[in-house]
N, C-alpha and C. Protein backbone atom coordinates (compact mmCIF):
# COMPACT_ATOMS: atom_id res chain seq x y z
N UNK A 1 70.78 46.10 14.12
CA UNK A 1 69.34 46.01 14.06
C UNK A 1 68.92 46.13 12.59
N UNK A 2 67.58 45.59 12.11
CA UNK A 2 67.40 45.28 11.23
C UNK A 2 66.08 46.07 11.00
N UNK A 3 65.84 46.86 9.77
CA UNK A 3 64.99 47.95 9.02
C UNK A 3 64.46 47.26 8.19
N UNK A 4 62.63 46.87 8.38
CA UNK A 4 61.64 46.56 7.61
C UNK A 4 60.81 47.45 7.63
N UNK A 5 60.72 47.86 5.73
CA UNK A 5 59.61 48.63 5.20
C UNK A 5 57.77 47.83 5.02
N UNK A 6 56.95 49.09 5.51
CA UNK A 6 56.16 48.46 5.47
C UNK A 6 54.69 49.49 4.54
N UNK A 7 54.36 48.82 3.81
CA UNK A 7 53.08 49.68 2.83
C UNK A 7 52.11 49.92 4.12
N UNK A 8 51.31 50.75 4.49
CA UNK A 8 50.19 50.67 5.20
C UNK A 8 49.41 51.64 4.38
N UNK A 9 47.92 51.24 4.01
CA UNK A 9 46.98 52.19 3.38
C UNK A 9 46.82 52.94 3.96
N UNK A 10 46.65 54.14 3.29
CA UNK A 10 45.95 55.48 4.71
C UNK A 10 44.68 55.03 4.65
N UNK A 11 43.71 54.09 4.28
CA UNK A 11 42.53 54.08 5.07
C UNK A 11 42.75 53.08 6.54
N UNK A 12 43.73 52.44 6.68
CA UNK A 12 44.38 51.78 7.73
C UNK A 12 44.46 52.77 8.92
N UNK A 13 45.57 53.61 8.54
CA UNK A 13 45.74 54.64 9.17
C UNK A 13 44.57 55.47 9.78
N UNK A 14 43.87 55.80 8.79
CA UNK A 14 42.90 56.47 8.69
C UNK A 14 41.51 55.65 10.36
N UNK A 15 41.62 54.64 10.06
CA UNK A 15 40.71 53.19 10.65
C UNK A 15 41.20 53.67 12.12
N UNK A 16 42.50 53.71 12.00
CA UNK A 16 42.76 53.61 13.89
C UNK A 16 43.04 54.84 13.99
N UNK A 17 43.09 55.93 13.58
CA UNK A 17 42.86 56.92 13.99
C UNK A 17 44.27 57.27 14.69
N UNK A 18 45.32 56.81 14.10
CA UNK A 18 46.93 57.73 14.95
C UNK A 18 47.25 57.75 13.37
N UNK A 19 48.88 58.28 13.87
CA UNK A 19 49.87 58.71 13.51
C UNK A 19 50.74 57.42 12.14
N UNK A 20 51.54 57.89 11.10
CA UNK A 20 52.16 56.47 11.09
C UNK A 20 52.96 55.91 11.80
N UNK A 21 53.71 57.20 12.78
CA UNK A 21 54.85 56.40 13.40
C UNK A 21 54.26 55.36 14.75
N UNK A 22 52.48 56.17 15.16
CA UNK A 22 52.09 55.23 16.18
C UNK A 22 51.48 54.05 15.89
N UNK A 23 51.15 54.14 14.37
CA UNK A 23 50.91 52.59 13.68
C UNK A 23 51.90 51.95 13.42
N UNK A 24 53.00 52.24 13.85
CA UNK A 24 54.01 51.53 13.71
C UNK A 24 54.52 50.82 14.75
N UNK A 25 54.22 51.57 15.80
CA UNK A 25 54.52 51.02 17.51
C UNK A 25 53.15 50.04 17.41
N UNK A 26 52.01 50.06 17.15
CA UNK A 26 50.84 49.45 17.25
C UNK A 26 51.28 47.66 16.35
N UNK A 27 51.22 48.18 15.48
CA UNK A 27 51.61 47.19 14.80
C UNK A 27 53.05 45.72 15.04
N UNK A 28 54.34 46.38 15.32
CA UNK A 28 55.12 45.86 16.02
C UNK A 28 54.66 45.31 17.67
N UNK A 29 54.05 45.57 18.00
CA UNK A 29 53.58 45.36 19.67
C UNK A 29 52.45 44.11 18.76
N UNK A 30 51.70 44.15 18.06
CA UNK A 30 49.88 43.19 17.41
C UNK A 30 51.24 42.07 16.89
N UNK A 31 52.34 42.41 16.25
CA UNK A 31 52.88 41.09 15.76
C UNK A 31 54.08 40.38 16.55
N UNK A 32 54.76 41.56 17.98
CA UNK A 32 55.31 40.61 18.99
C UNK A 32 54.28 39.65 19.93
N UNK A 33 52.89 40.18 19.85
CA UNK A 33 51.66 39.62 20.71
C UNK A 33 51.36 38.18 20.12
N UNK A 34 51.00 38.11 18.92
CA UNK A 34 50.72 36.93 17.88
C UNK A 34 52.09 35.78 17.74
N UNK A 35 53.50 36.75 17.64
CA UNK A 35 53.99 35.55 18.04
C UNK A 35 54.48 34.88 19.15
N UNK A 36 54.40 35.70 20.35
CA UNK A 36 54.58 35.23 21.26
C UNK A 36 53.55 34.12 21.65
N UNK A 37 52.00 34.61 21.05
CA UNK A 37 50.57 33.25 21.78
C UNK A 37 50.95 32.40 20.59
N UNK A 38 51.37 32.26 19.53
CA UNK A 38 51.82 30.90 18.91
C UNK A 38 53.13 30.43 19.11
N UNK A 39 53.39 30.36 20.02
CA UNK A 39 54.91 30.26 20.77
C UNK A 39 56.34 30.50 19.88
N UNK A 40 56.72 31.23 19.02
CA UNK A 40 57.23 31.82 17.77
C UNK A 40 58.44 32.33 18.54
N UNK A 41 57.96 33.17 20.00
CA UNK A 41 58.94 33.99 20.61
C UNK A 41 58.62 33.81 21.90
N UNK A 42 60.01 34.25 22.71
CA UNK A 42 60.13 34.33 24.32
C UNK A 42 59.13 35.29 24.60
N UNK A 43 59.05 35.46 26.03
CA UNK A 43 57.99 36.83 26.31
C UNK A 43 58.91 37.97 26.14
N UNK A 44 60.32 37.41 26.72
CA UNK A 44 61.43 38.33 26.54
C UNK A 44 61.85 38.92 24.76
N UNK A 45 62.06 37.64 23.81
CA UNK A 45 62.10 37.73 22.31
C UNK A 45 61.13 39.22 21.98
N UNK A 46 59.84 39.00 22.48
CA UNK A 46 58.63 39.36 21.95
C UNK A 46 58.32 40.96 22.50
N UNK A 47 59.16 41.01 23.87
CA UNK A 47 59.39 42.19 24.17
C UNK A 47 60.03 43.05 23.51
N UNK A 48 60.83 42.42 23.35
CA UNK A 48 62.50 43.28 22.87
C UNK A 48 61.75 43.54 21.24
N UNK A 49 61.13 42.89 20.75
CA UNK A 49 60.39 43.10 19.26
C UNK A 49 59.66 44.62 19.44
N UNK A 50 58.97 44.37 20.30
CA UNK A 50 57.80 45.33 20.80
C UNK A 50 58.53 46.94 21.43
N UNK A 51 59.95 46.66 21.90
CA UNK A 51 60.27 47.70 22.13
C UNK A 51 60.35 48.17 23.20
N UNK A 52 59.80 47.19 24.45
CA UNK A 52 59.45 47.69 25.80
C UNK A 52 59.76 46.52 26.54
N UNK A 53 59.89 46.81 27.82
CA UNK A 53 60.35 45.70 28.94
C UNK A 53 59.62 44.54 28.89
N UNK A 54 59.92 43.27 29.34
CA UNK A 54 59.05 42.35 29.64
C UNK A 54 57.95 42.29 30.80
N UNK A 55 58.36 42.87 31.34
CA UNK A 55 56.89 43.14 33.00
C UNK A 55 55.66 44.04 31.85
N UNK A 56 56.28 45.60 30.86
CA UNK A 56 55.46 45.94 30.45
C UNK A 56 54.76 45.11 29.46
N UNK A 57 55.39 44.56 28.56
CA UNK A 57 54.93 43.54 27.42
C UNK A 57 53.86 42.81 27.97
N UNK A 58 54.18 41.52 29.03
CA UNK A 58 52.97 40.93 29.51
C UNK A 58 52.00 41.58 30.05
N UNK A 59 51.86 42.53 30.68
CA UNK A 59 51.15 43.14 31.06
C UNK A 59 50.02 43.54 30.18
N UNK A 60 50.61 43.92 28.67
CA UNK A 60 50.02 44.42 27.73
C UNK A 60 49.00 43.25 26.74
N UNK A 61 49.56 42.13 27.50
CA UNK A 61 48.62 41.20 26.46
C UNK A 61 47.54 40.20 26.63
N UNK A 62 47.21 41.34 28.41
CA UNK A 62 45.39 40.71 27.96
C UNK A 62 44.49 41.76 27.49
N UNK A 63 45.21 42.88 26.80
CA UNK A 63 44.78 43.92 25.91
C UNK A 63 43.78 42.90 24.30
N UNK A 64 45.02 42.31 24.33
CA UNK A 64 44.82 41.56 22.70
C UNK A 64 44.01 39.68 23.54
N UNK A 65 44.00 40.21 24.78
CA UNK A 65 43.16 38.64 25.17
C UNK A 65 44.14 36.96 25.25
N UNK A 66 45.19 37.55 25.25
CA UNK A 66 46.37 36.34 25.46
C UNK A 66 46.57 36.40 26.58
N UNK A 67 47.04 34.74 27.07
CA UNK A 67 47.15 35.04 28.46
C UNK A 67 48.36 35.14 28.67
N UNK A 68 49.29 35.44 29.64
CA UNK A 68 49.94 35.92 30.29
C UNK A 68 51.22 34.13 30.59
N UNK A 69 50.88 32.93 31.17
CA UNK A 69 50.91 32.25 31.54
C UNK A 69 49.93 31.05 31.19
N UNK A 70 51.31 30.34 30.55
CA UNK A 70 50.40 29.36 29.51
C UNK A 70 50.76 27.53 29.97
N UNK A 71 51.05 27.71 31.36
CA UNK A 71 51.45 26.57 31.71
C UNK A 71 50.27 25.45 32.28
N UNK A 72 50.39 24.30 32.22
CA UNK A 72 49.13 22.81 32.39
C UNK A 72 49.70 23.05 34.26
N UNK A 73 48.83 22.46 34.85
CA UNK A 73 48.83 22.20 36.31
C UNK A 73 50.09 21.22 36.49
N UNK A 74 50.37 20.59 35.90
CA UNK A 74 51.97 19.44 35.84
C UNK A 74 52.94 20.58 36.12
N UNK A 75 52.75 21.40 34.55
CA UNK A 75 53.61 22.42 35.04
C UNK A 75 54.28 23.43 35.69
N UNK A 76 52.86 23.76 36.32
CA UNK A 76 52.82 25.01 37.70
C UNK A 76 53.31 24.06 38.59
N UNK A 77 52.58 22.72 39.01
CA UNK A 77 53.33 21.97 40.43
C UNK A 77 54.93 21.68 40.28
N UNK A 78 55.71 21.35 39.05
CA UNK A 78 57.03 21.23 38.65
C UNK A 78 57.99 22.96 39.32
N UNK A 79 57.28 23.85 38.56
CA UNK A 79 57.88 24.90 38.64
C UNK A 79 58.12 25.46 40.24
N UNK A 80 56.72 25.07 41.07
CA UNK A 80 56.93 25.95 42.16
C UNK A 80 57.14 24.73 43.09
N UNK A 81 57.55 23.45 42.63
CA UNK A 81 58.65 22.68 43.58
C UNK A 81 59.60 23.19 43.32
N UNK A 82 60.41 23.62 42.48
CA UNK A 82 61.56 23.94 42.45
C UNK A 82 62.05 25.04 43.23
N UNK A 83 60.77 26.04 43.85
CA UNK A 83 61.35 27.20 44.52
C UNK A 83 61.42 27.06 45.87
């Protein structure tokens, strides 16, 4: 696993009102969210970024207003012929 340092201002800190280590969970979770809705990462990728399961991950991201399920009607009728 791989260790990125990160500057955060304490008026940042200060702004959201935690901890650094919980601006740190905050932050990792705001940038597995962003790349998962610009399709960057799996939901799974984006989990495993974030630190937490994939059922919890999606769950967590109509927090930030992403949806969940980003498929066209072609694609929902494709998918649930197949089941």
């Amino acid at each position: 696993m791989n260790k990125i340092l990160l500057d955060v201002p304490n008026e940042s800190l200060l702004a959201l009102r935690v901890s650094p280590e919980d601006a740190g969970r905050r932050i990792l979770l705001a940038a597995a969210v962003k790349l998962y809705e610009v399709g960057e990462l799996s939901s799974g990728a984006a989990a495993a970024l974030a630190g937490m399961p994939r059922v919890a991950f999606l769950n967590r991201l109509a927090e930030f207003g992403v949806e969940t399920f980003r498929l066209t009607e072609d694609e929902l009728r494709q998918e649930t012929s197949l089941v």
